[in-house]
PDB file of N, CA and C in Angstrom:
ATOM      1  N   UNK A   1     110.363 119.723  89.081  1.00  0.00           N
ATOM      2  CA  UNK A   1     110.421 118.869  90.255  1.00  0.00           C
ATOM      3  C   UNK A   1     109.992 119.655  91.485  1.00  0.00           C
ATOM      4  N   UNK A   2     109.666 118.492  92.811  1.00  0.00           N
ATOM      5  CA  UNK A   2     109.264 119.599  93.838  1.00  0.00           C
ATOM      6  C   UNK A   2     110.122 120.099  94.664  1.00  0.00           C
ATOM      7  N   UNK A   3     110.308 121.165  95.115  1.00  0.00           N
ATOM      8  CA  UNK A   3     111.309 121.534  96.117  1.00  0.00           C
ATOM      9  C   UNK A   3     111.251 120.864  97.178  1.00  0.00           C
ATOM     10  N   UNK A   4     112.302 120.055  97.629  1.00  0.00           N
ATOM     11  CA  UNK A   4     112.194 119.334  98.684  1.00  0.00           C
ATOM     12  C   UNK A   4     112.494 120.817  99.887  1.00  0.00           C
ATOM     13  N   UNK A   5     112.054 120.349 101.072  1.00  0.00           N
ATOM     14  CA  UNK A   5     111.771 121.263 102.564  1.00  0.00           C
ATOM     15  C   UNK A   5     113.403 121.367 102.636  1.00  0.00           C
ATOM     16  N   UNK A   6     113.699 122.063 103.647  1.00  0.00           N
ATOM     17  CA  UNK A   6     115.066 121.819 104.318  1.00  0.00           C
ATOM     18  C   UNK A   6     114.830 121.200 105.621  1.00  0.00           C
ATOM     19  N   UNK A   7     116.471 120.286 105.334  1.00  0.00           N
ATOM     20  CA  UNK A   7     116.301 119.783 107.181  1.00  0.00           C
ATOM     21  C   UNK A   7     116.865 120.958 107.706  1.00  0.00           C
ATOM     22  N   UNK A   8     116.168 120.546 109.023  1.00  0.00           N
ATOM     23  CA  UNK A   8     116.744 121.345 110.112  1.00  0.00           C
ATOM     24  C   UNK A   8     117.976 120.682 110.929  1.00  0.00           C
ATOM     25  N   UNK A   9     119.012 121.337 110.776  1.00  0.00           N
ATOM     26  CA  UNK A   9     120.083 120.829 111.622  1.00  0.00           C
ATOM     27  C   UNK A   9     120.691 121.455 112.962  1.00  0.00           C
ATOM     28  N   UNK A  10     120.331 120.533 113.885  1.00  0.00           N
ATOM     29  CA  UNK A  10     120.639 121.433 115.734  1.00  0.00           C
ATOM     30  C   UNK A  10     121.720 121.118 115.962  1.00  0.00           C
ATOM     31  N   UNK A  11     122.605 122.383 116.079  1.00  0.00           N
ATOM     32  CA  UNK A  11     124.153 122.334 116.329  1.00  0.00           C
ATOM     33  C   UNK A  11     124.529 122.582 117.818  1.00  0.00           C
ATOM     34  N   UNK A  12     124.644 121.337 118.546  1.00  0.00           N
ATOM     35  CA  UNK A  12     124.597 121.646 120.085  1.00  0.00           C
ATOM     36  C   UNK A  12     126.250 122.169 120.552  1.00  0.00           C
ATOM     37  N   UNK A  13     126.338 123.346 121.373  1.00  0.00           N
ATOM     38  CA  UNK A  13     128.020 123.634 121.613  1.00  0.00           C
ATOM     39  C   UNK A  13     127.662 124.878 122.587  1.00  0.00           C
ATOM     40  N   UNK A  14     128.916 125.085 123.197  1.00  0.00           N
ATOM     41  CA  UNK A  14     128.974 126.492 124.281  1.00  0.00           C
ATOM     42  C   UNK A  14     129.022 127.698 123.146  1.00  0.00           C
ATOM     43  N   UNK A  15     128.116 128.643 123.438  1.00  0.00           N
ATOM     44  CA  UNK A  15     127.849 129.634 123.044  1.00  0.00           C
ATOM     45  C   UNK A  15     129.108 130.772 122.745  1.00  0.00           C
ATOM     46  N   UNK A  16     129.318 131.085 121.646  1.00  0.00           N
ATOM     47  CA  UNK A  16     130.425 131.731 120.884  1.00  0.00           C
ATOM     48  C   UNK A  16     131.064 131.742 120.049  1.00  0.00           C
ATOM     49  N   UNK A  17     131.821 132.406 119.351  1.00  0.00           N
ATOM     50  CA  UNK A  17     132.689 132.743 118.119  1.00  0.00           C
ATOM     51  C   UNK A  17     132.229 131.012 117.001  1.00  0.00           C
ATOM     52  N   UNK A  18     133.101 129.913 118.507  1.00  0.00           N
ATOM     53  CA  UNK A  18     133.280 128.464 117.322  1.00  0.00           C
ATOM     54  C   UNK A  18     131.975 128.172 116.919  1.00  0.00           C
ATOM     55  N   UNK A  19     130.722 128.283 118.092  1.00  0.00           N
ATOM     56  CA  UNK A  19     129.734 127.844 118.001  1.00  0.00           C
ATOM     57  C   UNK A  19     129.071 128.709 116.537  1.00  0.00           C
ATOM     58  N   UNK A  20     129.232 130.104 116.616  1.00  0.00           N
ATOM     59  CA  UNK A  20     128.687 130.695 115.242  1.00  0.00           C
ATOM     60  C   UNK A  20     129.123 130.173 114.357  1.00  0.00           C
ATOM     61  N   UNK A  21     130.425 129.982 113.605  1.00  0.00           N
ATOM     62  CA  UNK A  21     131.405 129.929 112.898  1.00  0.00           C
ATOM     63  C   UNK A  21     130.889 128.783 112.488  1.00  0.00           C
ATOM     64  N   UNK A  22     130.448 127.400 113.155  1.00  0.00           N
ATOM     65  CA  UNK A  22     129.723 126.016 112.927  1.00  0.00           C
ATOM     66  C   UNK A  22     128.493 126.439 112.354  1.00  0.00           C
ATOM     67  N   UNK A  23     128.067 126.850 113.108  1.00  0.00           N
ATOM     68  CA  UNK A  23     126.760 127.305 112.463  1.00  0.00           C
ATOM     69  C   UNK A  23     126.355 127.728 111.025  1.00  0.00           C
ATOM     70  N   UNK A  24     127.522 129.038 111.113  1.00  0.00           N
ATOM     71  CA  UNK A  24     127.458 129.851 109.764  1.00  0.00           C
ATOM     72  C   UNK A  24     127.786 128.449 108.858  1.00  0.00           C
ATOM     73  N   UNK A  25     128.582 127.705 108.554  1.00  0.00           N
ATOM     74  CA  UNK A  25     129.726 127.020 107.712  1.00  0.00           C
ATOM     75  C   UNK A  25     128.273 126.011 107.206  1.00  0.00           C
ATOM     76  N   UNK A  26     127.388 125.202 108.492  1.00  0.00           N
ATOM     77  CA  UNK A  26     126.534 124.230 107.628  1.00  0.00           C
ATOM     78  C   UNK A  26     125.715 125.010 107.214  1.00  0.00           C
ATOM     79  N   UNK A  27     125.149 126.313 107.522  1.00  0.00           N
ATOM     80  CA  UNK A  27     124.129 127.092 106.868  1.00  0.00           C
ATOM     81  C   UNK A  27     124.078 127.167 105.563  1.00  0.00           C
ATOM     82  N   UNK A  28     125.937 127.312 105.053  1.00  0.00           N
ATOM     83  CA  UNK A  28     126.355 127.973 103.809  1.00  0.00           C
ATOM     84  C   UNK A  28     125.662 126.451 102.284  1.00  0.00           C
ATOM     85  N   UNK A  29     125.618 125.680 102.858  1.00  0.00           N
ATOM     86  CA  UNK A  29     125.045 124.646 102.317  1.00  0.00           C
ATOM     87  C   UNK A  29     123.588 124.951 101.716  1.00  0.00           C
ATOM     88  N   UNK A  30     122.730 125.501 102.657  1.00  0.00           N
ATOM     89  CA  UNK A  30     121.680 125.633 101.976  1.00  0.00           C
ATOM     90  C   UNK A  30     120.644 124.910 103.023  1.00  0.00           C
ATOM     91  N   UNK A  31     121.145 124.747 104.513  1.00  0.00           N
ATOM     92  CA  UNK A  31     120.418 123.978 105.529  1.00  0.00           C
ATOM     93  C   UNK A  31     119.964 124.922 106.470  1.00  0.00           C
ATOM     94  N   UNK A  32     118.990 124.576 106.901  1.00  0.00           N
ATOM     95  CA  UNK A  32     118.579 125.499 108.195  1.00  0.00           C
ATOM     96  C   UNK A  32     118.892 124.903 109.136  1.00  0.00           C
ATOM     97  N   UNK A  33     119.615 125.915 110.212  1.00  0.00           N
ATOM     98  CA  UNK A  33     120.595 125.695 111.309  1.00  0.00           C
ATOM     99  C   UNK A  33     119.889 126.402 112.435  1.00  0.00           C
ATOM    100  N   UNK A  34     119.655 125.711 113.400  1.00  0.00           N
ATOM    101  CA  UNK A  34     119.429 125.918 114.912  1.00  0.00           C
ATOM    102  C   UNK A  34     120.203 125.858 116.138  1.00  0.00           C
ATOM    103  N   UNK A  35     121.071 126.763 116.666  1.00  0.00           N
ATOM    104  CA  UNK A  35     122.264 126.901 117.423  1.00  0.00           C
ATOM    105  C   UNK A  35     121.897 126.649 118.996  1.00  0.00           C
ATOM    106  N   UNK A  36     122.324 125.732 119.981  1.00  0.00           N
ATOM    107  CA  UNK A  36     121.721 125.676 121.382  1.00  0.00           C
ATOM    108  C   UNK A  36     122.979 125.270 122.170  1.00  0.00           C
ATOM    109  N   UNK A  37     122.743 125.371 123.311  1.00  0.00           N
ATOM    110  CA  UNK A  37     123.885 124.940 124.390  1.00  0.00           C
ATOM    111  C   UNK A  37     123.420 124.201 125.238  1.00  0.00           C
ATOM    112  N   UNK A  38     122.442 123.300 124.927  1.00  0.00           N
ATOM    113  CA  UNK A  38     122.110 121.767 125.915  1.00  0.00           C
ATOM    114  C   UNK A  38     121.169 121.364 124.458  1.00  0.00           C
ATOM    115  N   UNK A  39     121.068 120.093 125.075  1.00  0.00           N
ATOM    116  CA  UNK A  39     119.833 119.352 123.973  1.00  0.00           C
ATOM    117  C   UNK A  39     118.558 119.477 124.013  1.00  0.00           C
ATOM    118  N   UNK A  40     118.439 119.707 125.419  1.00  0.00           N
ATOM    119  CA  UNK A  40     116.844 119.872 125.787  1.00  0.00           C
ATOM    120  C   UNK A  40     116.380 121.047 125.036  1.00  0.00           C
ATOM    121  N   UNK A  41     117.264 122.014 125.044  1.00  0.00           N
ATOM    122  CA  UNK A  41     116.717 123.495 123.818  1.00  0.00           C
ATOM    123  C   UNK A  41     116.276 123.226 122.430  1.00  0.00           C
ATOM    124  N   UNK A  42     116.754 121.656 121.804  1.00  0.00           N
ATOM    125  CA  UNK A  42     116.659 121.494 120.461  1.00  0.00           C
ATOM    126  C   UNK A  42     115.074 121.737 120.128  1.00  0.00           C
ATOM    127  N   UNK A  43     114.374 122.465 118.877  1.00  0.00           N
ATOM    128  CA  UNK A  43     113.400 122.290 118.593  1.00  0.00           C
ATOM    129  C   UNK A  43     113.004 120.493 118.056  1.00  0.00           C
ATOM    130  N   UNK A  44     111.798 120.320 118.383  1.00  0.00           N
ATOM    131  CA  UNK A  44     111.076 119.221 117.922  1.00  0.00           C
ATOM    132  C   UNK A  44     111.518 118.867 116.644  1.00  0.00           C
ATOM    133  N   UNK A  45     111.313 119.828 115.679  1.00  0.00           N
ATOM    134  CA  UNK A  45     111.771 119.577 114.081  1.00  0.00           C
ATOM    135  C   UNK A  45     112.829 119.137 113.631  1.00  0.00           C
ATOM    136  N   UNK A  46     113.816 118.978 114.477  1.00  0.00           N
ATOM    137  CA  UNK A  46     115.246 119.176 114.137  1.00  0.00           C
ATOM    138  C   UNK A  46     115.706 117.729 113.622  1.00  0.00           C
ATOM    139  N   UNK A  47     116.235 117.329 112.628  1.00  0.00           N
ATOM    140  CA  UNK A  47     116.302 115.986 111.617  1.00  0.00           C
ATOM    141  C   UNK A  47     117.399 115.387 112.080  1.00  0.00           C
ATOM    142  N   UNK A  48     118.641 116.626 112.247  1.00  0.00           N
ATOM    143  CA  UNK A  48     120.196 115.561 112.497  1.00  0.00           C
ATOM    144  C   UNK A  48     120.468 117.084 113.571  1.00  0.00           C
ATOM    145  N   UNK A  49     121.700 116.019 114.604  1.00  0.00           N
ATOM    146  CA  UNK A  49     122.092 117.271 115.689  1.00  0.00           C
ATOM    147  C   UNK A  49     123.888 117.045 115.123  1.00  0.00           C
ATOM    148  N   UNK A  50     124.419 118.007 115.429  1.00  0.00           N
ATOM    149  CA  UNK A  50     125.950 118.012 115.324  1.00  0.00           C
ATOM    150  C   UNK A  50     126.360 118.705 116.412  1.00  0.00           C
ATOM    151  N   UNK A  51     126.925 118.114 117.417  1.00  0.00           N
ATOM    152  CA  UNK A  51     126.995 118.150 118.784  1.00  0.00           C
ATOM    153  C   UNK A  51     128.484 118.353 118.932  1.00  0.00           C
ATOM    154  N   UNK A  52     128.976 119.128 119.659  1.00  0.00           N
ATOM    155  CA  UNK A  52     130.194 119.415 120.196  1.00  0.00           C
ATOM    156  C   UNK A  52     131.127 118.617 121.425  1.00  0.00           C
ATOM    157  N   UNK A  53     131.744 117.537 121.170  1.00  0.00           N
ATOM    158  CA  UNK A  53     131.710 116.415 122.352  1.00  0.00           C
ATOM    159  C   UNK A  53     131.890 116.806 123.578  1.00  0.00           C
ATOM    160  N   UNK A  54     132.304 118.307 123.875  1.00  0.00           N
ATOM    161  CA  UNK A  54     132.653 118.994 125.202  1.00  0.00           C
ATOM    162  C   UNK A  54     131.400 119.278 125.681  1.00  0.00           C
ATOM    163  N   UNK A  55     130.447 119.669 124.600  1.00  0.00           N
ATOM    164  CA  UNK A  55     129.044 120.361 125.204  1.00  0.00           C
ATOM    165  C   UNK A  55     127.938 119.390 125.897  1.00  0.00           C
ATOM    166  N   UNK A  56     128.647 118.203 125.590  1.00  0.00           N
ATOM    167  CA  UNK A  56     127.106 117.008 125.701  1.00  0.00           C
ATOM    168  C   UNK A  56     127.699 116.433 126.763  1.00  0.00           C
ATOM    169  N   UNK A  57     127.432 116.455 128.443  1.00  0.00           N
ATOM    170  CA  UNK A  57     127.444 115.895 129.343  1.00  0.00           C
ATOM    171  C   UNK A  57     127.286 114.025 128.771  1.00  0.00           C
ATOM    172  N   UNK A  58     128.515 113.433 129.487  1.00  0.00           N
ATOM    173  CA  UNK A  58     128.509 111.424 128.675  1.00  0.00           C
ATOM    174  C   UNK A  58     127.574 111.173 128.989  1.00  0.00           C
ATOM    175  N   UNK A  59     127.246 111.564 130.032  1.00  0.00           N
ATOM    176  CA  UNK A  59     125.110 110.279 130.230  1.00  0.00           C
ATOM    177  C   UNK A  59     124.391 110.576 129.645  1.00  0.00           C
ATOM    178  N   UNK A  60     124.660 111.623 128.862  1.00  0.00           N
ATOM    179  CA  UNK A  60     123.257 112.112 128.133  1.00  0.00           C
ATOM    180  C   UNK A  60     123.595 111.621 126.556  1.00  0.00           C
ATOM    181  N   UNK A  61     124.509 111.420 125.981  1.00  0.00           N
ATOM    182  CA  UNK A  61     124.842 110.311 125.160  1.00  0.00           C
ATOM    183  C   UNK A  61     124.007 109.852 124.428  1.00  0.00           C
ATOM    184  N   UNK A  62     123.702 108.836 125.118  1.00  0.00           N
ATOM    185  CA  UNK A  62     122.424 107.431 124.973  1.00  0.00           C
ATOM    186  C   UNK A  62     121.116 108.583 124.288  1.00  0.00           C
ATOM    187  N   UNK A  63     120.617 108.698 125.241  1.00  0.00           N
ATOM    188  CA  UNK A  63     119.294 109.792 124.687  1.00  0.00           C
ATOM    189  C   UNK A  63     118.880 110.215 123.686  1.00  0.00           C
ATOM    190  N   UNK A  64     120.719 111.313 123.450  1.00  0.00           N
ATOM    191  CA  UNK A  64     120.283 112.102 122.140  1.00  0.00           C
ATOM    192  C   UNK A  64     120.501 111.604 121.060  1.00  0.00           C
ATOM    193  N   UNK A  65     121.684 110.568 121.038  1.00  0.00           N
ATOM    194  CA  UNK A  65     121.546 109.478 120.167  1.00  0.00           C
ATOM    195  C   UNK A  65     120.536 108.397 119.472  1.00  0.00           C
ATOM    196  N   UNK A  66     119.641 107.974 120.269  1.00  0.00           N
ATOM    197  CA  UNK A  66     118.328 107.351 120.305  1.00  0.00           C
ATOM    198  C   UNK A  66     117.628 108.406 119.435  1.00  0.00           C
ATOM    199  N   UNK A  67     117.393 109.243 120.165  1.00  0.00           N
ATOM    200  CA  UNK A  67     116.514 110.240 119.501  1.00  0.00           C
ATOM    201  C   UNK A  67     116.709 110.907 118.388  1.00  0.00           C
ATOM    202  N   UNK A  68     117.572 111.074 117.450  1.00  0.00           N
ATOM    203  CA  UNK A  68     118.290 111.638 116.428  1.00  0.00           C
ATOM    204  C   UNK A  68     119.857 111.311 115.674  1.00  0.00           C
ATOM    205  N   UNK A  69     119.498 111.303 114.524  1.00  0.00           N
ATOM    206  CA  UNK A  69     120.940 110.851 114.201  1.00  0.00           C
ATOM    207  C   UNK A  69     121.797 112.040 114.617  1.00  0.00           C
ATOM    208  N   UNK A  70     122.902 111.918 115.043  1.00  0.00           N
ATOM    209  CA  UNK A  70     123.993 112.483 115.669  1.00  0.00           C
ATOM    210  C   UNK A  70     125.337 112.515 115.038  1.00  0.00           C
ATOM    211  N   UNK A  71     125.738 113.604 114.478  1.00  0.00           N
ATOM    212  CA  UNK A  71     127.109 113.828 114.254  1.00  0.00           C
ATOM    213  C   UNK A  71     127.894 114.613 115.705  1.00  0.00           C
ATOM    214  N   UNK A  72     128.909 113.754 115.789  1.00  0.00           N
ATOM    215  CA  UNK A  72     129.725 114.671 117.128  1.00  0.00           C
ATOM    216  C   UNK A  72     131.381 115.323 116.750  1.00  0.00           C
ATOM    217  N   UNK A  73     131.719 116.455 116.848  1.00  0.00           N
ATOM    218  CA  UNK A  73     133.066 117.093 116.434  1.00  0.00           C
ATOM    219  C   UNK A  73     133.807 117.586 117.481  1.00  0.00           C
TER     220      UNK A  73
END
């Protein structure tokens, strides 16, 4: 069979310990993980974001939602 690609998953949160620790944990899956502290940093590629509800200013909400499926923790 063919190897399917990996998604890329953008883990938006304030920079540190929790933010690695998130990071490391979906990596361990077998996903490629992209770590940022606003949305606007997300690369283009990025398939699903898992967003930190403290890190995502509420108006900006709408946007990144629209634009990507969104898990928030």
């Amino acid at each position: 069979h063919m190897e399917r690609s990996k998604q890329l998953i953008g883990v938006i949160d304030a920079p540190g310990p929790a933010r690695d620790a998130l990071a490391q944990t979906i990596a361990r899956d077998g996903l490629a993980v992209v770590a940022v502290g606003h949305a606007d940093e997300l690369p283009a590629a990025v398939d699903l974001v898992v967003a930190h509800v403290r890190a995502v200013p509420a108006d900006e909400w709408p946007t990144l939602c629209e634009r990507l499926p969104t898990l928030v923790v």
